[in-house]
Protein backbone atom coordinates (compact mmCIF):
# COMPACT_ATOMS: atom_id res chain seq x y z
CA UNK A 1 -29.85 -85.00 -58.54
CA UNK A 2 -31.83 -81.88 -57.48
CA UNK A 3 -32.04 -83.12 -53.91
CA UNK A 4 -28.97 -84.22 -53.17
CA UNK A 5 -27.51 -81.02 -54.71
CA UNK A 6 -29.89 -79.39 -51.84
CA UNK A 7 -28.71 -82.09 -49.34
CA UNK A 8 -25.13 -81.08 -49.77
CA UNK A 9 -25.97 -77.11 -49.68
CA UNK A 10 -27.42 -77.96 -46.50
CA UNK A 11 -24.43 -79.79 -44.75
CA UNK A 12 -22.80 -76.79 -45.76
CA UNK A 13 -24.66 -74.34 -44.25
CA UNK A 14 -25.37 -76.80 -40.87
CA UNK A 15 -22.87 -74.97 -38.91
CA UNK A 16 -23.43 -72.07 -39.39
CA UNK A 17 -27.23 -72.66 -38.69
CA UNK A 18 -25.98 -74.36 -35.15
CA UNK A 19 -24.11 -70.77 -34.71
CA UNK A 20 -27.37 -68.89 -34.58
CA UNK A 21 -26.34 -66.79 -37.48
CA UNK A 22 -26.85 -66.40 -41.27
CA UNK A 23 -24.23 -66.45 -43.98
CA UNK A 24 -25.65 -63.48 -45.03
CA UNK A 25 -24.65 -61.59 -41.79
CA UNK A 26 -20.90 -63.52 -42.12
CA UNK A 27 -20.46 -62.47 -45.63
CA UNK A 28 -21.59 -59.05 -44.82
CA UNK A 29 -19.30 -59.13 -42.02
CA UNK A 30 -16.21 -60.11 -44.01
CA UNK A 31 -17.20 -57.70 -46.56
CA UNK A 32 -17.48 -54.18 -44.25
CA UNK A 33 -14.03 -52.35 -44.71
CA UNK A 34 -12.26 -50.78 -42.06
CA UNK A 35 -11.91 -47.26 -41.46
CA UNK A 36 -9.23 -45.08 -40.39
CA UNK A 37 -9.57 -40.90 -40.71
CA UNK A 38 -6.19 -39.40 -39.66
CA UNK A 39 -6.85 -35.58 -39.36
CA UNK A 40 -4.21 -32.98 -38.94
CA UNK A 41 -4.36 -29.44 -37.16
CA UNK A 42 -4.13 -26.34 -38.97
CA UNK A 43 -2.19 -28.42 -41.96
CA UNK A 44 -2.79 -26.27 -45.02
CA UNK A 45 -3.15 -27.44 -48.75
CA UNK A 46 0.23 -26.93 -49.91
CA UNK A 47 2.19 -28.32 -47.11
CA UNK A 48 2.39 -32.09 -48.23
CA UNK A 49 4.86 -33.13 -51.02
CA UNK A 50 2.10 -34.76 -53.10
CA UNK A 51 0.63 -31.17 -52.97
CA UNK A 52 3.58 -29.41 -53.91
CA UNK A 53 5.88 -28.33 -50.97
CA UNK A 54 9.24 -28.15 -52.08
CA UNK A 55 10.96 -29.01 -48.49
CA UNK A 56 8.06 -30.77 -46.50
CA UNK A 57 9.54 -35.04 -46.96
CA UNK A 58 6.04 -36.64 -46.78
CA UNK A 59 6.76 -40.45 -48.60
CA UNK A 60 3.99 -42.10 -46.84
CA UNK A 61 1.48 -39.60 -47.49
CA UNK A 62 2.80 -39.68 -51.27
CA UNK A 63 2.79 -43.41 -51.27
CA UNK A 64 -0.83 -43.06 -50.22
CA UNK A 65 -1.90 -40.06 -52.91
CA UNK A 66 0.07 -42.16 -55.52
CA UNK A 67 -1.69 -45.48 -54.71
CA UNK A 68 -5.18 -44.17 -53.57
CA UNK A 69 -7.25 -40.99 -54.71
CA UNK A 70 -5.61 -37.57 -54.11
CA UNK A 71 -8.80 -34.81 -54.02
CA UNK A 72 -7.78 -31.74 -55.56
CA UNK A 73 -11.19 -30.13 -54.13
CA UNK A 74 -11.78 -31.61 -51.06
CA UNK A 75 -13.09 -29.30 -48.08
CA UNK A 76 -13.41 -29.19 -44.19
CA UNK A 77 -16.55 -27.91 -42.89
CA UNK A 78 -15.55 -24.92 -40.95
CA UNK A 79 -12.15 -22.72 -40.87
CA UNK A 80 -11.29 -23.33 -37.37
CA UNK A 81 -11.50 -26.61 -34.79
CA UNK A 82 -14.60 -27.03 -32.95
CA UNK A 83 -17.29 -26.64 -35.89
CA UNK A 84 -14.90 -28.47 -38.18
CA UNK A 85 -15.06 -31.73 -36.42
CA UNK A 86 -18.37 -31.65 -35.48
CA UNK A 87 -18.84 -31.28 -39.09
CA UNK A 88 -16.73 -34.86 -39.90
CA UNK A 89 -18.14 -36.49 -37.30
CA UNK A 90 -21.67 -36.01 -37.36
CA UNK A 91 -22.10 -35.48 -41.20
CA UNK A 92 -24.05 -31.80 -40.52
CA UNK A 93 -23.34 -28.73 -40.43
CA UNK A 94 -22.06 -27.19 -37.30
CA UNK A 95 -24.39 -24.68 -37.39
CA UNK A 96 -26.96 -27.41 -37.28
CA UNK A 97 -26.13 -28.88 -33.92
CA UNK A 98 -25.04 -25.31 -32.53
CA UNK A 99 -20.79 -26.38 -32.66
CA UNK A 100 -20.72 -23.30 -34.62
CA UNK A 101 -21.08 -19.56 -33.05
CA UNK A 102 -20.50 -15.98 -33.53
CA UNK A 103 -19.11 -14.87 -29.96
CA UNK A 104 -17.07 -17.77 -29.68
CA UNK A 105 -15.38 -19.56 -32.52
CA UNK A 106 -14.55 -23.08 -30.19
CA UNK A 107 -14.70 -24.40 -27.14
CA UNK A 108 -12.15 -23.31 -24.66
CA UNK A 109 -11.64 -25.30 -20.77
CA UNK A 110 -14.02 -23.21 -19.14
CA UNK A 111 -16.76 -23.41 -21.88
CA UNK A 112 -20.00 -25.35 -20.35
CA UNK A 113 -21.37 -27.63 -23.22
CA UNK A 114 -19.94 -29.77 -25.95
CA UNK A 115 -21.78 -31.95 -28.84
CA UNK A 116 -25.26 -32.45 -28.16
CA UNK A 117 -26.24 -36.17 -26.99
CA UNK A 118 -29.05 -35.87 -29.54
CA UNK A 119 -26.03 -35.59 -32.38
CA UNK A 120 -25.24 -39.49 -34.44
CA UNK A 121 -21.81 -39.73 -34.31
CA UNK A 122 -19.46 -41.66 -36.91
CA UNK A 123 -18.46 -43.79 -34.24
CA UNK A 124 -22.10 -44.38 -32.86
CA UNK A 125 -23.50 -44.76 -36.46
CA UNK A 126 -21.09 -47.76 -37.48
CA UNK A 127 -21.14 -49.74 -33.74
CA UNK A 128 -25.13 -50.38 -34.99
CA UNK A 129 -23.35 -52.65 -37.51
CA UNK A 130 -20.49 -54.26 -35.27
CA UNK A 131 -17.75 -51.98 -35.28
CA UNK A 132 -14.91 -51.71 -33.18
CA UNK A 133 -14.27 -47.60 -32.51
CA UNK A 134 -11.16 -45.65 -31.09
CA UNK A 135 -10.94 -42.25 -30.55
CA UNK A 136 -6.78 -41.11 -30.66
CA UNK A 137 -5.16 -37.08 -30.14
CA UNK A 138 -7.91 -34.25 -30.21
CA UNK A 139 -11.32 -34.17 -29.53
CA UNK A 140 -12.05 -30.35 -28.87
CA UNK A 141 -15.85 -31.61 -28.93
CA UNK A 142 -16.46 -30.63 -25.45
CA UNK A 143 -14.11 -31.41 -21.62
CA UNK A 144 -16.64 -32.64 -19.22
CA UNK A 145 -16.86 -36.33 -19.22
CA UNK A 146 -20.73 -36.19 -20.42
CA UNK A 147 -19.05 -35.02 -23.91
CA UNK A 148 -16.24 -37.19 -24.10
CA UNK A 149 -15.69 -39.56 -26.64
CA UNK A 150 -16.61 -42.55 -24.80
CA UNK A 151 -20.04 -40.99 -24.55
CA UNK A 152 -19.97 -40.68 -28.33
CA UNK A 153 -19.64 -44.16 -29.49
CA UNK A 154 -16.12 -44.74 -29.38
CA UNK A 155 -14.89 -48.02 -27.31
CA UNK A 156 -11.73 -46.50 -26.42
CA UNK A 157 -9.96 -42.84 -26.14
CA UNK A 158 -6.31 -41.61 -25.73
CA UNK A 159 -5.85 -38.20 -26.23
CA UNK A 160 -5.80 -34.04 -25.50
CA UNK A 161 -9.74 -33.37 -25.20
CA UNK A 162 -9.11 -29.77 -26.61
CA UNK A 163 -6.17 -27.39 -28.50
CA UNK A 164 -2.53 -28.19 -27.15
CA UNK A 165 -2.27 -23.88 -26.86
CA UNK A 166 -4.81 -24.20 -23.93
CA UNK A 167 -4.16 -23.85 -20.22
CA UNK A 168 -1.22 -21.92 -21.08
CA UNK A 169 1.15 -20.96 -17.74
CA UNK A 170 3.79 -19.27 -20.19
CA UNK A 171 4.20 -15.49 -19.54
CA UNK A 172 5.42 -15.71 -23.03
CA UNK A 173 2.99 -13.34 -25.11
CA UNK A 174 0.65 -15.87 -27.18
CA UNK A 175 1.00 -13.75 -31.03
CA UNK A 176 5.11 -14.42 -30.27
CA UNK A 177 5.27 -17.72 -30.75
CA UNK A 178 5.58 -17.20 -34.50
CA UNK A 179 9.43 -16.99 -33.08
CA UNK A 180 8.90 -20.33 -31.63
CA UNK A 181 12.05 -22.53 -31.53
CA UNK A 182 12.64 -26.02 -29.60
CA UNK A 183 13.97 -24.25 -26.63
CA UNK A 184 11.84 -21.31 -26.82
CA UNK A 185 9.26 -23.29 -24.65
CA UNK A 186 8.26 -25.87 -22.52
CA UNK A 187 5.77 -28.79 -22.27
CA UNK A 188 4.70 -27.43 -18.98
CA UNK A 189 4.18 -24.13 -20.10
CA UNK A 190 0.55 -25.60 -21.00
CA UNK A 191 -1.46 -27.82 -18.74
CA UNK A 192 -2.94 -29.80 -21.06
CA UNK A 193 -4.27 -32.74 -19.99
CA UNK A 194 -3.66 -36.36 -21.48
CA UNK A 195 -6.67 -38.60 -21.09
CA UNK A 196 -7.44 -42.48 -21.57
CA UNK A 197 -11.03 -42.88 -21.62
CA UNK A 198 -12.28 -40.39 -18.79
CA UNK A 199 -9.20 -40.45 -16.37
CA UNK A 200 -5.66 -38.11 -16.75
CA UNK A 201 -3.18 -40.13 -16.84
CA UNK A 202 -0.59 -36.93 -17.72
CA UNK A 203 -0.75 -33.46 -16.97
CA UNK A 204 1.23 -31.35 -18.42
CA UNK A 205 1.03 -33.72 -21.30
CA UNK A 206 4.59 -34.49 -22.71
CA UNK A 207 3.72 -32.98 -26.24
CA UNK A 208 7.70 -33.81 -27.30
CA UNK A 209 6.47 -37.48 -27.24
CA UNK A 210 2.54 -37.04 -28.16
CA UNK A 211 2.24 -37.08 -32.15
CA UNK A 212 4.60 -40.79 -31.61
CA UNK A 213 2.54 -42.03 -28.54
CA UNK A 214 -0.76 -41.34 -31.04
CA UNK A 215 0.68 -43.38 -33.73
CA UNK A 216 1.93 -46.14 -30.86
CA UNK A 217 -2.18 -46.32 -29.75
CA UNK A 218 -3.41 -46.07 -33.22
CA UNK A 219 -0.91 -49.58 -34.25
CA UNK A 220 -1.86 -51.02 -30.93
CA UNK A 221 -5.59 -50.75 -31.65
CA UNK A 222 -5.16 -52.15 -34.74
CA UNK A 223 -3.58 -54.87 -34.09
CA UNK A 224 -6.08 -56.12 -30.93
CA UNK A 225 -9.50 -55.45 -33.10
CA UNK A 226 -8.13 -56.77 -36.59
CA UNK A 227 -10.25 -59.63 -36.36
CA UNK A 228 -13.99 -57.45 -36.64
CA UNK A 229 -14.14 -54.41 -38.11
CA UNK A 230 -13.10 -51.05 -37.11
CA UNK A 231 -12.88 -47.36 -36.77
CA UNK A 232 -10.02 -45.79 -36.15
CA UNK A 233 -10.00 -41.53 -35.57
CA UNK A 234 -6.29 -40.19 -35.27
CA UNK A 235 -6.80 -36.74 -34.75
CA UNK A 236 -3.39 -34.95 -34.26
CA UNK A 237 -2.71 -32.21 -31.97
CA UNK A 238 -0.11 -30.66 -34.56
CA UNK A 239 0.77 -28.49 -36.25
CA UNK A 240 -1.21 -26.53 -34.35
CA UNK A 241 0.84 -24.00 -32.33
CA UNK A 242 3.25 -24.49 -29.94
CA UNK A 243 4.73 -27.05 -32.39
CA UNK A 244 6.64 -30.02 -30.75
CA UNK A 245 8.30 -32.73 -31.86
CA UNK A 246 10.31 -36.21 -30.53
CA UNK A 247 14.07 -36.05 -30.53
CA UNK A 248 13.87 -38.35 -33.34
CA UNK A 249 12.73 -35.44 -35.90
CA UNK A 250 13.82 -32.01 -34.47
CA UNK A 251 16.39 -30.41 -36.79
CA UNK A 252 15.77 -33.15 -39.35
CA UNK A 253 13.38 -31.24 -41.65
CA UNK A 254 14.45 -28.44 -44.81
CA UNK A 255 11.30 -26.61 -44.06
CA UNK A 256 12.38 -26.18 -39.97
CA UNK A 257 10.51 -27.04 -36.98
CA UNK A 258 6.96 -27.08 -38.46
CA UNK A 259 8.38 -29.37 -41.53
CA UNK A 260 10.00 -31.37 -38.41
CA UNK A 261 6.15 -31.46 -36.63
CA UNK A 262 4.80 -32.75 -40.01
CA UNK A 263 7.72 -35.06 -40.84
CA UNK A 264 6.83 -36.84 -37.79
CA UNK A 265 3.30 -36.89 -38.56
CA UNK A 266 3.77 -38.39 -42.07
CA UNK A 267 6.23 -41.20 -40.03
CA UNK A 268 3.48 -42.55 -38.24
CA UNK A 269 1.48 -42.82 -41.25
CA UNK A 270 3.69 -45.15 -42.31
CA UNK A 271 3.75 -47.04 -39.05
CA UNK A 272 -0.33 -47.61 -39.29
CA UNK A 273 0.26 -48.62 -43.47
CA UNK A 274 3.10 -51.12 -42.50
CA UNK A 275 0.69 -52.65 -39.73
CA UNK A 276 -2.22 -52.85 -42.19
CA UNK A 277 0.17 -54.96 -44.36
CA UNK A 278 1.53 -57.16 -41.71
CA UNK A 279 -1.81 -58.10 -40.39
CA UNK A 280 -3.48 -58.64 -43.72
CA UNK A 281 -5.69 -56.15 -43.01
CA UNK A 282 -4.51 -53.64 -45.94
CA UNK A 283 -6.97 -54.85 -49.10
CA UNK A 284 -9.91 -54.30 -46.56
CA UNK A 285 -9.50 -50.69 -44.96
CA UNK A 286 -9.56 -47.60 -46.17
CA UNK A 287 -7.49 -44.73 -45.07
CA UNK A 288 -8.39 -41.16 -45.28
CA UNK A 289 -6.00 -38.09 -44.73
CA UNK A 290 -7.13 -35.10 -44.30
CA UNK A 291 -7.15 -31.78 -42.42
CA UNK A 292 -9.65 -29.78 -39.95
CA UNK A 293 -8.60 -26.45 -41.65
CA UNK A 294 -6.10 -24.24 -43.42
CA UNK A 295 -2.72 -23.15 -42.24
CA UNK A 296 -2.69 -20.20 -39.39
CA UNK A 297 -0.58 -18.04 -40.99
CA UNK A 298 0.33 -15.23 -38.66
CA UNK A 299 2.61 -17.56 -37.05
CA UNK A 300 5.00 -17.00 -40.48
CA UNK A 301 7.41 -19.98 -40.61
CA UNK A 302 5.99 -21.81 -37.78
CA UNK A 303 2.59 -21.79 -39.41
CA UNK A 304 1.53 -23.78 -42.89
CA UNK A 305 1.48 -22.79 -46.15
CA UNK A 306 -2.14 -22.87 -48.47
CA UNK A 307 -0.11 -23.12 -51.47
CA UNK A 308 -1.72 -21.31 -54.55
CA UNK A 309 -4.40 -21.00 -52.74
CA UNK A 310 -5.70 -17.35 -50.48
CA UNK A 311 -5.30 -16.63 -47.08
CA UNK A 312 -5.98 -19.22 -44.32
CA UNK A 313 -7.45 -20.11 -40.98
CA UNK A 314 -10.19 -18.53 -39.44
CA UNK A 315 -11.56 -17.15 -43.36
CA UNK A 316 -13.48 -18.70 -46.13
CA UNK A 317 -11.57 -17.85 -48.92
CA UNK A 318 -10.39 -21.15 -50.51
CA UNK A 319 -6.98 -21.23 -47.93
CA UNK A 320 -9.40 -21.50 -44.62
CA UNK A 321 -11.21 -24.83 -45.84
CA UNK A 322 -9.90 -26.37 -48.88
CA UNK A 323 -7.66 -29.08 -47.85
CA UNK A 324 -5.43 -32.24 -48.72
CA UNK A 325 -7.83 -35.01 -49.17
CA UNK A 326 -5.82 -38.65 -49.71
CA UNK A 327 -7.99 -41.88 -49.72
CA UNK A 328 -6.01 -45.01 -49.75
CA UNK A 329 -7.04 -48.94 -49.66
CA UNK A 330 -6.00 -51.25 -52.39
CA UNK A 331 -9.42 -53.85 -51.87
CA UNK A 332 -11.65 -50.45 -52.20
CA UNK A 333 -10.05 -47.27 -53.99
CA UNK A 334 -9.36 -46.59 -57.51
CA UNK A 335 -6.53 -44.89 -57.97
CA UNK A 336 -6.08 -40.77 -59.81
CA UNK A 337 -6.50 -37.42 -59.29
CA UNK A 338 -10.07 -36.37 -58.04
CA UNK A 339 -10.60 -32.86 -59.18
CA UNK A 340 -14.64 -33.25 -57.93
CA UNK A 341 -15.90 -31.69 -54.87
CA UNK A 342 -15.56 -33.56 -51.49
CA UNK A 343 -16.24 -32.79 -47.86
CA UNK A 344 -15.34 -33.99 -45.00
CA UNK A 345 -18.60 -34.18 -43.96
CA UNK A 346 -19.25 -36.59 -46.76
CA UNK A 347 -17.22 -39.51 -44.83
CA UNK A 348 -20.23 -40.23 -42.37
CA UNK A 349 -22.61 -40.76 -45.50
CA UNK A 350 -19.79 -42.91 -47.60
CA UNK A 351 -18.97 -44.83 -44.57
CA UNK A 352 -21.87 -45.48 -44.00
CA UNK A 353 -23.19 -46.74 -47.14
CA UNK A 354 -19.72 -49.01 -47.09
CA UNK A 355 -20.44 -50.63 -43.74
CA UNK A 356 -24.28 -51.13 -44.45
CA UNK A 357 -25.64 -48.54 -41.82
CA UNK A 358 -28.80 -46.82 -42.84
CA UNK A 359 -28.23 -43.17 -42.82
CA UNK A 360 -30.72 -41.47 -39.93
CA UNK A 361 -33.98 -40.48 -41.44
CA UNK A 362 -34.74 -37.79 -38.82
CA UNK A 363 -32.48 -35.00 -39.53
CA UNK A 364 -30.84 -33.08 -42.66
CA UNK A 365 -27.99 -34.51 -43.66
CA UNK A 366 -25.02 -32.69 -45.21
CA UNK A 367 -22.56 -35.37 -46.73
CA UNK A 368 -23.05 -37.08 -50.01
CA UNK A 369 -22.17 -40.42 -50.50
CA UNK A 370 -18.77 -40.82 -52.39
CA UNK A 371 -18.71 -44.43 -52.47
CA UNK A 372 -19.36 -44.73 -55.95
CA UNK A 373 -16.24 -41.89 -57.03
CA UNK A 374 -14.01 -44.01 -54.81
CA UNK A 375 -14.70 -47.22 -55.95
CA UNK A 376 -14.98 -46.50 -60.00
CA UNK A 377 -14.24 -43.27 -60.59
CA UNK A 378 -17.84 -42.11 -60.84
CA UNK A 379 -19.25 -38.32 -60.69
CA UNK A 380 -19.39 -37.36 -57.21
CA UNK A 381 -22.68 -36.42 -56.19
CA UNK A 382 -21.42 -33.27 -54.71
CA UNK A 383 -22.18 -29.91 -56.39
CA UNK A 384 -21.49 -27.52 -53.90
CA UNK A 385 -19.95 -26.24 -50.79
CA UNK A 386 -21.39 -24.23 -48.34
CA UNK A 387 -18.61 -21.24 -46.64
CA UNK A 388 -19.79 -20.61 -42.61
CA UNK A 389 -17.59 -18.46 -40.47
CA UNK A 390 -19.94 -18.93 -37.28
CA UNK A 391 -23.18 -18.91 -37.86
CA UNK A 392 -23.33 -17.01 -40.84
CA UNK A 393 -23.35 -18.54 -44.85
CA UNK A 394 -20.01 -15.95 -46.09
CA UNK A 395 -19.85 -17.47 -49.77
CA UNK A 396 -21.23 -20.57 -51.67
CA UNK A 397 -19.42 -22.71 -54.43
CA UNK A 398 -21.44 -24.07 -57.22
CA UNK A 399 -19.31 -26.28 -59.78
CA UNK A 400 -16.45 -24.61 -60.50
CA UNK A 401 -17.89 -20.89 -59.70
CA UNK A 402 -17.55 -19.39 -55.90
CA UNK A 403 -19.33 -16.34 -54.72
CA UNK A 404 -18.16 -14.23 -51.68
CA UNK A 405 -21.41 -12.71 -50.08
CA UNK A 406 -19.36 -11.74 -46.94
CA UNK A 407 -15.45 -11.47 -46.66
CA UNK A 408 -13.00 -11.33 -43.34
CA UNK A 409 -9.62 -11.33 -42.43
CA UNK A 410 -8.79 -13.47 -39.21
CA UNK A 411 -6.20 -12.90 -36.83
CA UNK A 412 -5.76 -9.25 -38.15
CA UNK A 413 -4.43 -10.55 -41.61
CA UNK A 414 -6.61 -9.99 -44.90
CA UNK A 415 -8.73 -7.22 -44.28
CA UNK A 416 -12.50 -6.29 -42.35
CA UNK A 417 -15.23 -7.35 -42.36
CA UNK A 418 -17.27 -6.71 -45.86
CA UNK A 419 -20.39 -7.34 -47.46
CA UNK A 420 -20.59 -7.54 -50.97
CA UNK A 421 -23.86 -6.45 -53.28
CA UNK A 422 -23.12 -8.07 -56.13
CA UNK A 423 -21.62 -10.97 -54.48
CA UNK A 424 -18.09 -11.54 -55.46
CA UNK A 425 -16.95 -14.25 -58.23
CA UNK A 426 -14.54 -16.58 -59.05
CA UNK A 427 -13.73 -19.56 -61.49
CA UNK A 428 -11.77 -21.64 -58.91
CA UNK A 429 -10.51 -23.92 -62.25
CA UNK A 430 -8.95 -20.79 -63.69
CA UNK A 431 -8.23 -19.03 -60.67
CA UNK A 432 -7.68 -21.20 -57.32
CA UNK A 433 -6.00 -17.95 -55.87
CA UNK A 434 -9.32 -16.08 -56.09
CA UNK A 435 -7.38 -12.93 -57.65
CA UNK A 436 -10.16 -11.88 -60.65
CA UNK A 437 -13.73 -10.76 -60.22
CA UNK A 438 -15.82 -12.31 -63.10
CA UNK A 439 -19.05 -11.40 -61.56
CA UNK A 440 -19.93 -8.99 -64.53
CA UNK A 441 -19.32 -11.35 -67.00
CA UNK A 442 -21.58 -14.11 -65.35
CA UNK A 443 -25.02 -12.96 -63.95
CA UNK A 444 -26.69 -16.39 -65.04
CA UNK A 445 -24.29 -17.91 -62.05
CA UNK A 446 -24.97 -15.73 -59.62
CA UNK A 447 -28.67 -16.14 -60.03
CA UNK A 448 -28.18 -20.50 -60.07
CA UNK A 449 -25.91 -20.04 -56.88
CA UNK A 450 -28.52 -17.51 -55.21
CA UNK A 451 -31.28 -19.81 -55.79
CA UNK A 452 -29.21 -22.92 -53.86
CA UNK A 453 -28.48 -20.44 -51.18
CA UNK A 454 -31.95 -19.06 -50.46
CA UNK A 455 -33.07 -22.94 -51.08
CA UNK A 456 -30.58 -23.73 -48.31
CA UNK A 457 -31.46 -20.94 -46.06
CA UNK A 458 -35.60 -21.90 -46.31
CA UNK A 459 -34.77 -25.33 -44.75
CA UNK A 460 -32.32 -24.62 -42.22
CA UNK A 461 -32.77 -24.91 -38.85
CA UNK A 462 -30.28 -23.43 -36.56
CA UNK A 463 -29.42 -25.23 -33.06
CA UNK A 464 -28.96 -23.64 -30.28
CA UNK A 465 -25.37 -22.09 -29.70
CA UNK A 466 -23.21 -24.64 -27.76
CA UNK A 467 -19.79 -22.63 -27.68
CA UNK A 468 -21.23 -19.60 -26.23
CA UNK A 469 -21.54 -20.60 -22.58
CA UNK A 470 -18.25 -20.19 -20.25
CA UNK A 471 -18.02 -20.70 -16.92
């Protein structure tokens, strides 16, 4: 009986021997979830229903916080563009691979470098374990076609390689556009280009048309690699200033032209959920929403809103970097309310761990793996957050406590430059809005957080400054 049990497994398993490859690999295969990051510009915390806008109609974004996992403490890397995707998309620290600098917070279209070659990619991390990988909207990770995306592990790229504000021809003085309105300005008062893969195929790009034409390449991509696994990274250009929008949304939004911007953005959202469902594809991806950083607020109504929480772009108090964080998959996420600490940074070691790629070995990484929070609800591993504005470590989070070493305004809002000896302290559970000082009251913290800190700072090794360079 024993044999012809083994007889039978055999027959089985014949053609798949013939094929040259093991049902191991074609389990795994079947097994490796798909990914899809969609990350906004300058969105801040309180500026999705879910989070509590009052005017803001976001239904698919709700859909996904109400189905999925909707992070109360989830962060972005950096306060401002370049360093914060770096950060996502290499799992590190910007100031690790020198995306993060003191003389110049991003890249710009005359700046000389972009992401070091010797940087692992998300995209170059999961094609070691057969995935498919798109690159869609802004890459801001460096111009020149050495730094592109297609030189970064993703198959295929359709986007604006930096800010949509950049190779501005408006006479239009740049700190006016808080009185931005549809007919204010142009498309072609910036020459941004549109790119698919390394060639323009648009400049001026037609930003009226871009956050739709994102969502159009994101469906499309979909759709042609559903069959293996794959990445997809939707990076918007919006809300970023100059906000835009299609026809379709202007004047449709309570909350004006930026609720209009972000409207639009949530609509596509729910074009790439009903394509997951239509192509069967829904119980085996995951879907992450998130933002790069907090709302830039001297734009008034035509910036974002941080909700409870202080100030916003451009600083590290809790407005610059804490961010919407919305997981959704039905095959892999457990629904609730997160209130543990997340990172962006931690989707490079989670993915990774999901899709069976062995994290790199020769380099620190930053991001924890929050497989096992997603999955069943589990204690993240994360127990802290690190604050850079540059190069420089401005405050730490430990728990629930934060401590302010260095504070800054940005974009003349929220006061100069300060150190602070004692550190500053906050409960963030008690007070998100970082109004009350408990330093006094809680020594024994600001010791435990000082020890991470000068732990951190032993270890770290600093690359060199990529964003300084212009040409």
């Amino acid at each position: 009986m024993k044999n012809l049990i083994f007889v039978k497994i055999q027959l089985l398993l014949w053609p798949v021997l013939l094929s040259g490859t093991s049902l191991w690999s074609q389990t795994a295969a079947r097994e490796q979830p798909n990914f899809i990051i969609i990350f906004a510009d300058d969105l801040g915390y309180g500026d999705l229903g879910s989070y509590g806008h009052p005017s803001i109609r976001t239904p698919h974004l709700d859909r996904m916080a109400s189905e999925g996992q909707k992070w109360t403490n989830f962060y972005a890397a950096a306060s401002v563009c370049t360093p914060s995707r770096a950060a996502l998309l290499t799992g590190r620290l910007p100031v690790r691979s020198g995306m993060a600098s003191n003389t110049t917070r991003v890249l710009f279209p005359d700046s000389k470098n972009g992401l070091p070659a010797h940087e692992i990619t998300l995209a170059e991390q999961l094609k070691q374990v057969g995935y498919r990988t798109a690159c869609i909207g802004k890459w801001h990770l460096g111009h020149k076609e050495q730094y592109l995306p297609t030189n970064n592990g993703f198959d295929y790229y359709f986007g604006i390689p930096y800010s949509n504000d950049m190779d501005k021809l408006s006479n239009i003085p740049y700190w006016e556009y808080w009185k931005q309105s549809d007919d204010l300005i142009k498309t072609t008062d910036f020459n941004v280009p549109l790119l698919r893969n390394t060639e323009v195929v648009e400049r001026p790009a037609n930003q009226h048309t871009i956050t739709k034409r994102y969502a159009e390449e994101a469906v499309s991509f979909i759709k042609k690699h559903k069959d293996q696994p794959f990445l997809v990274y939707l990076a918007h250009n919006l809300p970023h200033i100059p906000l835009f929008a299609s026809k379709e949304f202007l004047g449709k939004s309570d909350r004006g032209l930026y609720g209009d911007v972000v409207e639009e953005i949530d609509y596509g959202v729910g074009q790439i959920l009903a394509t997951l469902e239509a192509e069967g594809l829904a119980e085996n991806t995951i879907v992450v929403f998130t933002s790069d950083n907090g709302p830039w607020l001297p734009f008034k109504t035509n910036g974002g809103s941080a909700g409870p929480l202080r100030a916003g772009k451009g600083t590290t108090w809790e407005g610059g970097m804490r961010e919407p964080g919305i997981f959704w998959g039905p095959g892999w996420i457990k629904p609730g309310q997160i209130s543990a600490l997340g990172s962006t940074m931690d989707l490079f070691t989670t993915f990774s761990t999901l899709a069976g790629a062995a994290l790199p070995e020769d380099r620190i990484m930053d991001g924890v793996d929050l497989s096992e929070t997603l999955r069943y609800h589990r204690p993240s591993p994360r127990k802290s957050v690190l604050y850079y504005r540059g190069t420089d470590l401005y405050a730490a989070r430990w728990g629930a406590y934060k401590a302010h070493f260095i504070t800054h305004g940005a974009y003349g809002q929220f006061g100069e430059r300060e150190e602070h000896d004692p550190p500053l302290l906050y409960h963030l559970g008690h007070d998100p809005s970082e109004q009350f000082n408990v330093a006094q009251d809680h020594p024994e913290v600001l010791a435990q957080i000082n020890a991470l800190v000068l732990k951190h700072q032993s270890e770290l090794v600093r690359g060199k400054d990529q964003l300084v360079e212009r040409e």
